[in-house]
PDB file of N, CA and C in Angstrom:
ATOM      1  N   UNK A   1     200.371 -44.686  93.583  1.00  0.00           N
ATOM      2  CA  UNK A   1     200.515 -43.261  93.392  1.00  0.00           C
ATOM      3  C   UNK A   1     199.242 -42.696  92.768  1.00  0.00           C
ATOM      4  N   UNK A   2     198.816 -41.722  93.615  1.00  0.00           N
ATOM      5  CA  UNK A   2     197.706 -41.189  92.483  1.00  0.00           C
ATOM      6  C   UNK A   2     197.107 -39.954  91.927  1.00  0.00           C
ATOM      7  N   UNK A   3     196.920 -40.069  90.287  1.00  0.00           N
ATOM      8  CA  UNK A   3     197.346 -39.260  89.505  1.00  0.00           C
ATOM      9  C   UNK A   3     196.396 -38.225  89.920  1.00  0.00           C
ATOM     10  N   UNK A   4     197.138 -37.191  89.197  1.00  0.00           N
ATOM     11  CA  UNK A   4     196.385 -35.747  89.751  1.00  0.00           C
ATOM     12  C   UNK A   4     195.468 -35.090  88.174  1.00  0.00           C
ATOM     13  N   UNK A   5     194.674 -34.227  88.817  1.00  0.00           N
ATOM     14  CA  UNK A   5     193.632 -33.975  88.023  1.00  0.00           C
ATOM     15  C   UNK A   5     194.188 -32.845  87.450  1.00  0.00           C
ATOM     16  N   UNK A   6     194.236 -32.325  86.059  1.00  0.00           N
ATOM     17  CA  UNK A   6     194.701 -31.178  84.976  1.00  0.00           C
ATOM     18  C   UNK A   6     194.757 -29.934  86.175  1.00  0.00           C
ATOM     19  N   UNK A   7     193.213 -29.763  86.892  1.00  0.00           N
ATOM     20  CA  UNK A   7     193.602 -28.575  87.778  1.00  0.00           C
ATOM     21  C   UNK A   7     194.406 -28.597  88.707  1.00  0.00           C
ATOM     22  N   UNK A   8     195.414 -30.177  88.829  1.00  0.00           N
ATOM     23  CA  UNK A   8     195.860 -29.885  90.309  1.00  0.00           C
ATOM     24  C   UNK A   8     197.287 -29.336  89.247  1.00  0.00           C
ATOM     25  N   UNK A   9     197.551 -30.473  88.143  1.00  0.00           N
ATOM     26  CA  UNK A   9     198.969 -29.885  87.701  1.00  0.00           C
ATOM     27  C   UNK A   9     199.417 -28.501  87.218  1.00  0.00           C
ATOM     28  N   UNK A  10     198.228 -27.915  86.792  1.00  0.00           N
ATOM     29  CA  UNK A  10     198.203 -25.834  86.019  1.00  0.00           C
ATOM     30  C   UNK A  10     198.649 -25.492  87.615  1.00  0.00           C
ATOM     31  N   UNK A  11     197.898 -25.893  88.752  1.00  0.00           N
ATOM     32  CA  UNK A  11     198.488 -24.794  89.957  1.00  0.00           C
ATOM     33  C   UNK A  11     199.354 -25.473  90.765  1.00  0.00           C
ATOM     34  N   UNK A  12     199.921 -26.605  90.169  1.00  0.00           N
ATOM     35  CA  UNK A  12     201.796 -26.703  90.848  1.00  0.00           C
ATOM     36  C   UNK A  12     202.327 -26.096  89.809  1.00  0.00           C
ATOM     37  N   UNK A  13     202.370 -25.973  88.665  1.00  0.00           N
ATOM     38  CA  UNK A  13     203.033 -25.412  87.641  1.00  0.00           C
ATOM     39  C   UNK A  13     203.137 -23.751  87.510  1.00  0.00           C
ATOM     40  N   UNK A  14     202.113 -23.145  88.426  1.00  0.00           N
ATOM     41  CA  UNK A  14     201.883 -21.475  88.286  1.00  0.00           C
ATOM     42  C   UNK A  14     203.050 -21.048  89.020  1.00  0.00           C
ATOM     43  N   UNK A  15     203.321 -19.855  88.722  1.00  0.00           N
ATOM     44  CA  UNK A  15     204.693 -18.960  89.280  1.00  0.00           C
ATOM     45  C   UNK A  15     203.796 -18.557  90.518  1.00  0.00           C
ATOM     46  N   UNK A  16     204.792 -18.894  91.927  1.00  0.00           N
ATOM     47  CA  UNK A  16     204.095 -18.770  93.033  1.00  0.00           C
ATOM     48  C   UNK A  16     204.258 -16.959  93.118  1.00  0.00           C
ATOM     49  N   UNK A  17     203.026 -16.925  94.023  1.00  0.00           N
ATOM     50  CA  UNK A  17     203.331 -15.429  94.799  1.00  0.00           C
ATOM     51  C   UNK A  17     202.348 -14.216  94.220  1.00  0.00           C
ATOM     52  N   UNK A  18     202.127 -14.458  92.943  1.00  0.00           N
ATOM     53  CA  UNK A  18     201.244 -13.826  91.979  1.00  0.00           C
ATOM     54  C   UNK A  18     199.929 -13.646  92.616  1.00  0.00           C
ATOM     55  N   UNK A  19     199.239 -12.219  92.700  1.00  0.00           N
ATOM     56  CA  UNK A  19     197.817 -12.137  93.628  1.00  0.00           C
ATOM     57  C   UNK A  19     196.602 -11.343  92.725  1.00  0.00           C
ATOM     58  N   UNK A  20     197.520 -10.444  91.692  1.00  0.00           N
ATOM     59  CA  UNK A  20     196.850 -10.534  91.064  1.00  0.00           C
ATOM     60  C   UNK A  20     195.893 -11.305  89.518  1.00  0.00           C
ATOM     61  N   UNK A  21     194.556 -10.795  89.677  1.00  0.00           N
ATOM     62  CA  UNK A  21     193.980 -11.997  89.116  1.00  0.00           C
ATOM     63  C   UNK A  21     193.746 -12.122  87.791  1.00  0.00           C
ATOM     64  N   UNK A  22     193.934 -11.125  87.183  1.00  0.00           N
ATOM     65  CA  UNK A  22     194.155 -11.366  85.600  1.00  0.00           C
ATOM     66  C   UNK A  22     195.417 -11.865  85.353  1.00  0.00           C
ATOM     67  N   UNK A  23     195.883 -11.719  86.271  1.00  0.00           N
ATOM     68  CA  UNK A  23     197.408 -12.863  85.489  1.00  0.00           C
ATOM     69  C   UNK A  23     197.153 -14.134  85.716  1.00  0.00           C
ATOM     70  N   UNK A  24     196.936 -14.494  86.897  1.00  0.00           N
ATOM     71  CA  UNK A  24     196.797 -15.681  87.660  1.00  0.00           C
ATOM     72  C   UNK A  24     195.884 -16.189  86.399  1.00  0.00           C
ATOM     73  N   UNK A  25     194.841 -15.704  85.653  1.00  0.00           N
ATOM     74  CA  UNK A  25     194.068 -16.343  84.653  1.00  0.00           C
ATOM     75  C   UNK A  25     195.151 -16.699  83.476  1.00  0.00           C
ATOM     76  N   UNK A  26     195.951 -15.503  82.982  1.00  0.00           N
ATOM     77  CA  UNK A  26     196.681 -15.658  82.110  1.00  0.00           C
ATOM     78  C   UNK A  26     197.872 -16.314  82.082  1.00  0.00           C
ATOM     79  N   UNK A  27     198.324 -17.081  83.586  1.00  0.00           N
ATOM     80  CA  UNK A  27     199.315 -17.602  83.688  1.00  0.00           C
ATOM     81  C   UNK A  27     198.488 -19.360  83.430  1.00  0.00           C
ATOM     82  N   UNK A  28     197.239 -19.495  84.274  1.00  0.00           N
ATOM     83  CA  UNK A  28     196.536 -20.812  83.421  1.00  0.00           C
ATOM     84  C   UNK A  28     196.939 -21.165  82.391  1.00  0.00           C
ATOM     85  N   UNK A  29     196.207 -20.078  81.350  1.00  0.00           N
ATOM     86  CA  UNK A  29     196.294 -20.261  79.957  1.00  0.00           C
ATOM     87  C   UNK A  29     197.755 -20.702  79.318  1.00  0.00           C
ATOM     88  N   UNK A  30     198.949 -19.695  80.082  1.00  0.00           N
ATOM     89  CA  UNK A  30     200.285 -20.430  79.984  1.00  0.00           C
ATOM     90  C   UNK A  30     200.671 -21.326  80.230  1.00  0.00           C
ATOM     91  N   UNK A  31     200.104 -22.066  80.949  1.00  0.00           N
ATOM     92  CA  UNK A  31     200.745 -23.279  81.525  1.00  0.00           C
ATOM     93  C   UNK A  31     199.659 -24.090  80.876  1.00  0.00           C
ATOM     94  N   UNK A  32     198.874 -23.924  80.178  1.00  0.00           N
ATOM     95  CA  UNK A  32     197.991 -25.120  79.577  1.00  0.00           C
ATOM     96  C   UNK A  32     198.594 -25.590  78.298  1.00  0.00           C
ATOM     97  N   UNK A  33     199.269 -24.231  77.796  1.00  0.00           N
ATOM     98  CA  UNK A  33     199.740 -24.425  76.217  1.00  0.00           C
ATOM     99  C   UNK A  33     201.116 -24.828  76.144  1.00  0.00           C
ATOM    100  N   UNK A  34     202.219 -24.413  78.036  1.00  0.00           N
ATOM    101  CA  UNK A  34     203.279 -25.490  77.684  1.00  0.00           C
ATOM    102  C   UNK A  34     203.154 -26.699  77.889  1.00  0.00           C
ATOM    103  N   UNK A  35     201.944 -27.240  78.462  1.00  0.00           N
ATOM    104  CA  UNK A  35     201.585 -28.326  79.019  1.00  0.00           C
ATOM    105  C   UNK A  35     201.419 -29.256  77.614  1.00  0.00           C
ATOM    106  N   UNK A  36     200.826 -28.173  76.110  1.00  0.00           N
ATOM    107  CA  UNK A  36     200.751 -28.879  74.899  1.00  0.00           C
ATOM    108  C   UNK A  36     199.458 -29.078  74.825  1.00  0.00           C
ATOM    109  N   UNK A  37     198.816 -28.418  75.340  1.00  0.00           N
ATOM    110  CA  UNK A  37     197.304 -28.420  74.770  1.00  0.00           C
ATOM    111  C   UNK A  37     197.011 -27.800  73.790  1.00  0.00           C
ATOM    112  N   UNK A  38     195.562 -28.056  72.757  1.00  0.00           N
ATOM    113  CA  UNK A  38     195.423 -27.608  71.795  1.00  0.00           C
ATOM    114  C   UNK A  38     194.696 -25.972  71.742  1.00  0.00           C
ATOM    115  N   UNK A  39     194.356 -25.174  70.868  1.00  0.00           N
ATOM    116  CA  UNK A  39     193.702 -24.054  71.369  1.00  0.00           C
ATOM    117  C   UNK A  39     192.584 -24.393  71.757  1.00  0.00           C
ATOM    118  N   UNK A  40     191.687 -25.413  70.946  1.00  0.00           N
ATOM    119  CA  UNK A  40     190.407 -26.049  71.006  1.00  0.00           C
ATOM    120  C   UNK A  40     190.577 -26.935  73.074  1.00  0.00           C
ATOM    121  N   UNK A  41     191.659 -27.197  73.440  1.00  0.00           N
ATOM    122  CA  UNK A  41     191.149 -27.677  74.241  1.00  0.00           C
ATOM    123  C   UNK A  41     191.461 -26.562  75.640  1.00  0.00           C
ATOM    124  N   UNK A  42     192.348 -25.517  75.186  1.00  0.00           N
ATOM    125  CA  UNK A  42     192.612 -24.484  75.915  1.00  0.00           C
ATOM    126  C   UNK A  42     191.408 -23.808  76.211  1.00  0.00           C
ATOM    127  N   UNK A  43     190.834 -23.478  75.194  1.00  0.00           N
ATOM    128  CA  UNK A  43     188.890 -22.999  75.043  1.00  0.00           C
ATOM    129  C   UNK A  43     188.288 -23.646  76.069  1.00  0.00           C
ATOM    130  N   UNK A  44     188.264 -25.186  76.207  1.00  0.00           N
ATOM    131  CA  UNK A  44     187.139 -25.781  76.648  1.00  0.00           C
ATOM    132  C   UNK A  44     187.779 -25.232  78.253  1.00  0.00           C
ATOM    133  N   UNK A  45     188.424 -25.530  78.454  1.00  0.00           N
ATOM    134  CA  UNK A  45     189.234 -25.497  80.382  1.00  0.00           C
ATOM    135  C   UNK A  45     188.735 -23.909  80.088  1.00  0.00           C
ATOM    136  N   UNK A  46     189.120 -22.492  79.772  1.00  0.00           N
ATOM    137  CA  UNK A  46     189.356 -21.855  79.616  1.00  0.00           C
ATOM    138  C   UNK A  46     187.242 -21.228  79.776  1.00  0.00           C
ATOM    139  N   UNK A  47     187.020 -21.643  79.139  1.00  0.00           N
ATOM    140  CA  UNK A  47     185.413 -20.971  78.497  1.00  0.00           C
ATOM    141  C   UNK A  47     183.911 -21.932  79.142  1.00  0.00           C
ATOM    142  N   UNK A  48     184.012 -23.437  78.705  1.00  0.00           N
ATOM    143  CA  UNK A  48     183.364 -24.190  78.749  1.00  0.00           C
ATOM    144  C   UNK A  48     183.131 -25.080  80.130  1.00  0.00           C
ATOM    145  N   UNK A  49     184.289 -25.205  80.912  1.00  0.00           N
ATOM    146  CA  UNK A  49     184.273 -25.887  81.641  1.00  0.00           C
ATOM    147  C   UNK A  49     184.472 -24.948  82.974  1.00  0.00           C
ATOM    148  N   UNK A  50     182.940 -24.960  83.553  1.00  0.00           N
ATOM    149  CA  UNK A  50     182.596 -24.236  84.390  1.00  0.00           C
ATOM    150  C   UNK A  50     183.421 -23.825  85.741  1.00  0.00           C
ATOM    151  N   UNK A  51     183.888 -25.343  86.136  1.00  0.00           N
ATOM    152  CA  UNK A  51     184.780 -25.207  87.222  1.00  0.00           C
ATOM    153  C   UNK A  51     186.028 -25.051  87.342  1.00  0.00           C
ATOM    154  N   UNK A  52     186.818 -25.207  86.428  1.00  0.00           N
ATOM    155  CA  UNK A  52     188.465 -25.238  85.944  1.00  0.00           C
ATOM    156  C   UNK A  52     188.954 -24.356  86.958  1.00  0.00           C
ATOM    157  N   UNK A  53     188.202 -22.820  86.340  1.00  0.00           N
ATOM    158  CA  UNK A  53     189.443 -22.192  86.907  1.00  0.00           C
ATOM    159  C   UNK A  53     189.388 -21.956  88.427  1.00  0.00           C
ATOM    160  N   UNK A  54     188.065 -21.936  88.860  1.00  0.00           N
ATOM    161  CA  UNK A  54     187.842 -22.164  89.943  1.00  0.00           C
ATOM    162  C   UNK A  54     188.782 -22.994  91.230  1.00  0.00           C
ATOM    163  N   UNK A  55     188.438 -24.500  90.312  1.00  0.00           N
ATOM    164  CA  UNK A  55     189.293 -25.502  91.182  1.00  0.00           C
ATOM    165  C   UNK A  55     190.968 -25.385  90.611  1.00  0.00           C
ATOM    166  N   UNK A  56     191.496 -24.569  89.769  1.00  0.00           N
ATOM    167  CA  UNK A  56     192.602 -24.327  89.593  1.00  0.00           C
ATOM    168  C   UNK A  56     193.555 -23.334  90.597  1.00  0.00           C
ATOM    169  N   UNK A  57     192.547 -22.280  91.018  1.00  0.00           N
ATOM    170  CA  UNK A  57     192.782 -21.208  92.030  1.00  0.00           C
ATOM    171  C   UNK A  57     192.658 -21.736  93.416  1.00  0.00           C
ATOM    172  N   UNK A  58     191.952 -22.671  93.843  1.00  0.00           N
ATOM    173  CA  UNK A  58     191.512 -23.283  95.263  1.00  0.00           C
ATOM    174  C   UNK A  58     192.815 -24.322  95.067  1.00  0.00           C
ATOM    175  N   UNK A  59     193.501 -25.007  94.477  1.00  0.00           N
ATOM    176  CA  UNK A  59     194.625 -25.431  94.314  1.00  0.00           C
ATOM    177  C   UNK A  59     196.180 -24.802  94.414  1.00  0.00           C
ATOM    178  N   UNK A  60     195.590 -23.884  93.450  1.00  0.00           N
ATOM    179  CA  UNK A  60     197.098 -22.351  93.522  1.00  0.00           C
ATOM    180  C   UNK A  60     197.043 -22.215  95.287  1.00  0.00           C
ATOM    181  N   UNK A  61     196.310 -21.660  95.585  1.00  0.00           N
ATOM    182  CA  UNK A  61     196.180 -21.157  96.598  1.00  0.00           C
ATOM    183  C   UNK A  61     197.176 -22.161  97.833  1.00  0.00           C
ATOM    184  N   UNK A  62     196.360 -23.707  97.506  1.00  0.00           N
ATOM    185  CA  UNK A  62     196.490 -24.497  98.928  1.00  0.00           C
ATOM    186  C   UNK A  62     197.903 -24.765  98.978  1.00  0.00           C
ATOM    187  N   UNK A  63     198.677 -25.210  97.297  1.00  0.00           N
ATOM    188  CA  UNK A  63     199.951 -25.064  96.930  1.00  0.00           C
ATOM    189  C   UNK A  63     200.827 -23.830  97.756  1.00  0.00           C
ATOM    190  N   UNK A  64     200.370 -22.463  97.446  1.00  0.00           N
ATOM    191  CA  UNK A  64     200.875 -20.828  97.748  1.00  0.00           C
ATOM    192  C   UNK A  64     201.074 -21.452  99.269  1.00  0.00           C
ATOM    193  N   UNK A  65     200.337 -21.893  99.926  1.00  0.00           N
ATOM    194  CA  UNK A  65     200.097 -21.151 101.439  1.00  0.00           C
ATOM    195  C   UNK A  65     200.863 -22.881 102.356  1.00  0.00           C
ATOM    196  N   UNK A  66     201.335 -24.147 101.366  1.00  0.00           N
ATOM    197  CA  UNK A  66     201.913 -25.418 101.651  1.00  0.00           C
ATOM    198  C   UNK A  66     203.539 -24.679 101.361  1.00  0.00           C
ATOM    199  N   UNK A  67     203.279 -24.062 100.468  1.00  0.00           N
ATOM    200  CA  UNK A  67     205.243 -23.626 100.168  1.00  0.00           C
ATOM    201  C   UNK A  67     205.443 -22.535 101.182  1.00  0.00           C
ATOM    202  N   UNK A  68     204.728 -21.334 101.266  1.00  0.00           N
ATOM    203  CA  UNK A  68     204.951 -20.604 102.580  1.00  0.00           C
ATOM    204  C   UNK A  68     204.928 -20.521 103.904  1.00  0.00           C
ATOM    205  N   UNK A  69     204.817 -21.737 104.257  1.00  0.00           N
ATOM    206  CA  UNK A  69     204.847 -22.116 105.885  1.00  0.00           C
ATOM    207  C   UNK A  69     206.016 -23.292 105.887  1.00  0.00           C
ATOM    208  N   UNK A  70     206.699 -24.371 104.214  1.00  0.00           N
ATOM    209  CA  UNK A  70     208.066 -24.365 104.445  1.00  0.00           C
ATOM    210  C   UNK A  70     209.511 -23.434 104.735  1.00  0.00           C
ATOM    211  N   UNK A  71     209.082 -22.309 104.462  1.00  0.00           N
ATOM    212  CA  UNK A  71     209.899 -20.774 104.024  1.00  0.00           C
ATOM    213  C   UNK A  71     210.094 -20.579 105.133  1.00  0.00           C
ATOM    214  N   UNK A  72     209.227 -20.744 106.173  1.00  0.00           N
ATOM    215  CA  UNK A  72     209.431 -19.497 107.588  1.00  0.00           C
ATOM    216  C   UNK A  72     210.589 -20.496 108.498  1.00  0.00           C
TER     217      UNK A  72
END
């Protein structure tokens, strides 16, 4: 089995359907802190680490558009 990377689990964990993008940031941040992260490490994903949210959204997305073609 193999394990998935912090950005893949924040965008199975995001509330699907959501387009706009200040939430979609602020729903990250939610799901990092039920996930039990610290603020210090919420910062780093959040501020420091260039690609996070990036590869968090290219994930949301591939997730969004894998659940909506089970739907139809």
């Amino acid at each position: 089995m193999k394990m998935k990377h912090t950005h893949e689990i924040v965008a199975s964990r995001m509330k699907k359907g959501e387009l706009n993008e200040l939430r979609l940031i602020c729903d990250i941040g939610n799901v990092l802190r039920d996930m039990g992260k610290s603020n210090v490490e919420i910062n780093y994903f959040m501020n420091v680490d260039e690609d996070f949210i990036t590869d968090v959204l290219s994930c949301y997305h591939w997730e969004a558009e894998r659940f909506a073609s089970r739907t139809i």
